[in-house]
Protein backbone atom coordinates (compact mmCIF):
# COMPACT_ATOMS: atom_id res chain seq x y z
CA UNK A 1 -3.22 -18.36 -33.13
CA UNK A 2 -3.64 -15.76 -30.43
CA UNK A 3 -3.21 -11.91 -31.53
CA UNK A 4 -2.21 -9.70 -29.11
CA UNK A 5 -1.15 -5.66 -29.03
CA UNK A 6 0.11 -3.40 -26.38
CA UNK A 7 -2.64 -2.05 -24.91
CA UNK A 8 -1.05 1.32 -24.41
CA UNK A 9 1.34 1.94 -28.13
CA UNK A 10 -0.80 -0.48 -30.02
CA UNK A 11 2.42 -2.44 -31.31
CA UNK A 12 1.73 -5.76 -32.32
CA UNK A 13 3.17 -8.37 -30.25
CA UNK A 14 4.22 -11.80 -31.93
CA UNK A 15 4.84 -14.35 -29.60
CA UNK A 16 7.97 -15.94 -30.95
CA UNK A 17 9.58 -12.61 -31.30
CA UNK A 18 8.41 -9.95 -28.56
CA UNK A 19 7.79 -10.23 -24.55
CA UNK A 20 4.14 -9.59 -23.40
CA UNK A 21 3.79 -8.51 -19.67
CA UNK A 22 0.21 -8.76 -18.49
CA UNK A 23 -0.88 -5.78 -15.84
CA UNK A 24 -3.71 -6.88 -13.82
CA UNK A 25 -5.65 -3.88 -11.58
CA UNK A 26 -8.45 -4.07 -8.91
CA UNK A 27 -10.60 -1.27 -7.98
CA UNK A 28 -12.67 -1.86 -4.96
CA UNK A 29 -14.15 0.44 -2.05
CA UNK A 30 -12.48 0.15 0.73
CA UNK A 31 -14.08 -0.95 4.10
CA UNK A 32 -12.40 0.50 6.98
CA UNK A 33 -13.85 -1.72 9.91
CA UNK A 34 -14.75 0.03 13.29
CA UNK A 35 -12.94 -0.21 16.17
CA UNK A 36 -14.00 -2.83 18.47
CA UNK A 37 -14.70 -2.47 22.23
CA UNK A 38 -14.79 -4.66 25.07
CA UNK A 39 -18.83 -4.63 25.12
CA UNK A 40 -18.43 -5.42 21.40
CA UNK A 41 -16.08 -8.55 22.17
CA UNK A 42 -19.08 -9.28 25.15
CA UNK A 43 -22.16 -9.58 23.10
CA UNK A 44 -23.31 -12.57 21.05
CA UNK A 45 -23.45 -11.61 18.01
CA UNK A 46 -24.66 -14.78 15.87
CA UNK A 47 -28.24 -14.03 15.56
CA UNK A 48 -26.57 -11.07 13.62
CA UNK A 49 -24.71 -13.12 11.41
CA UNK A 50 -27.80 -15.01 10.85
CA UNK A 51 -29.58 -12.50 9.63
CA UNK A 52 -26.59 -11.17 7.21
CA UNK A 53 -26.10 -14.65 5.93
CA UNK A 54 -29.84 -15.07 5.02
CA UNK A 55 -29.86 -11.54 3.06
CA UNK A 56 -28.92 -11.18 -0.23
CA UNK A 57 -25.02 -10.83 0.44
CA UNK A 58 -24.34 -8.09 -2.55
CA UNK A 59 -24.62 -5.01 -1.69
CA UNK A 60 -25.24 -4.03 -5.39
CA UNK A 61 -23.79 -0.39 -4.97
CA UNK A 62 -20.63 -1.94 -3.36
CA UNK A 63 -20.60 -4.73 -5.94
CA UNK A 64 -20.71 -2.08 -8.71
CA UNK A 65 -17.70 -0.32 -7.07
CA UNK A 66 -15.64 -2.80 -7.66
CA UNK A 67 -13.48 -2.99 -11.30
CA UNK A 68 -11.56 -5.46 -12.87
CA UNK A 69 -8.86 -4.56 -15.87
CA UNK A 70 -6.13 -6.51 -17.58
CA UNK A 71 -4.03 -4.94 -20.01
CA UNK A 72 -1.50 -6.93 -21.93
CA UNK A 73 2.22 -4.33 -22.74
CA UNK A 74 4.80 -4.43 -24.96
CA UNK A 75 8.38 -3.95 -23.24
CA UNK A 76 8.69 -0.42 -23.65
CA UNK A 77 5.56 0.46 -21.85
CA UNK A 78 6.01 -1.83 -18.95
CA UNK A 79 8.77 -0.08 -18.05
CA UNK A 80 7.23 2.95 -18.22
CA UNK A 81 4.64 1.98 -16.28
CA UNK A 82 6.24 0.75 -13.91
CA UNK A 83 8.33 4.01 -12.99
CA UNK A 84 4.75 6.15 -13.19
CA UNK A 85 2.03 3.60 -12.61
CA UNK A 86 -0.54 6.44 -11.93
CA UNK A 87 0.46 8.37 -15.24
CA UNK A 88 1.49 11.42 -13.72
CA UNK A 89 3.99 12.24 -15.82
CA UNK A 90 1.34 12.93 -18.60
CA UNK A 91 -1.07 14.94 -16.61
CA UNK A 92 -0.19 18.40 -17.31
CA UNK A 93 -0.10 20.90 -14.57
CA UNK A 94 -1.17 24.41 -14.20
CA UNK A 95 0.74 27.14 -12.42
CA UNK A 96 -1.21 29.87 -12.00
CA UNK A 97 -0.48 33.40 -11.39
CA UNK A 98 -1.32 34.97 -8.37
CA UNK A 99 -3.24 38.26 -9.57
């Protein structure tokens, strides 16, 4: 039998009692592509893509950019999380004076 707990309170979750809900977040660096221009759309550009293909196609420091996380959470937390996904709500803020 599977044992799972809320990833967040630590409550057990039975499965013939309690609802699970499964979060699932990607982290990757984003690629913004350049804008393309008519010489762009004018060259041929498949010796290029050649020569990317036959290179090793993982950039390893992009590669170790990107994160993978699953978190299972009780019913209480879910809902929490889902009205402060980001938990902002527990970062404490700072007003300082102005001396």
């Amino acid at each position: 039998m599977l044992h799972f707990t809320c990833d967040l309170c630590g409550k057990e979750l039975r499965p013939e009692e309690d609802h699970r809900f499964v979060v699932k977040i990607e982290a990757y660096a984003a690629h913004d592509p350049a804008e393309l221009t008519e010489e762009d759309l004018d060259e041929d550009h498949m010796e290029e893509i050649s020569q990317l293909l036959r290179e090793d196609g993982d950039d390893t420091e992009v590669a170790a950019a990107r994160h993978n996380f699953r978190y299972d959470l009780c019913p209480e937390c879910h809902k929490r999380f889902l009205r402060d996904p980001l938990g902002r709500e527990g970062v404490q803020k700072f007003d300082f004076s102005k001396n």
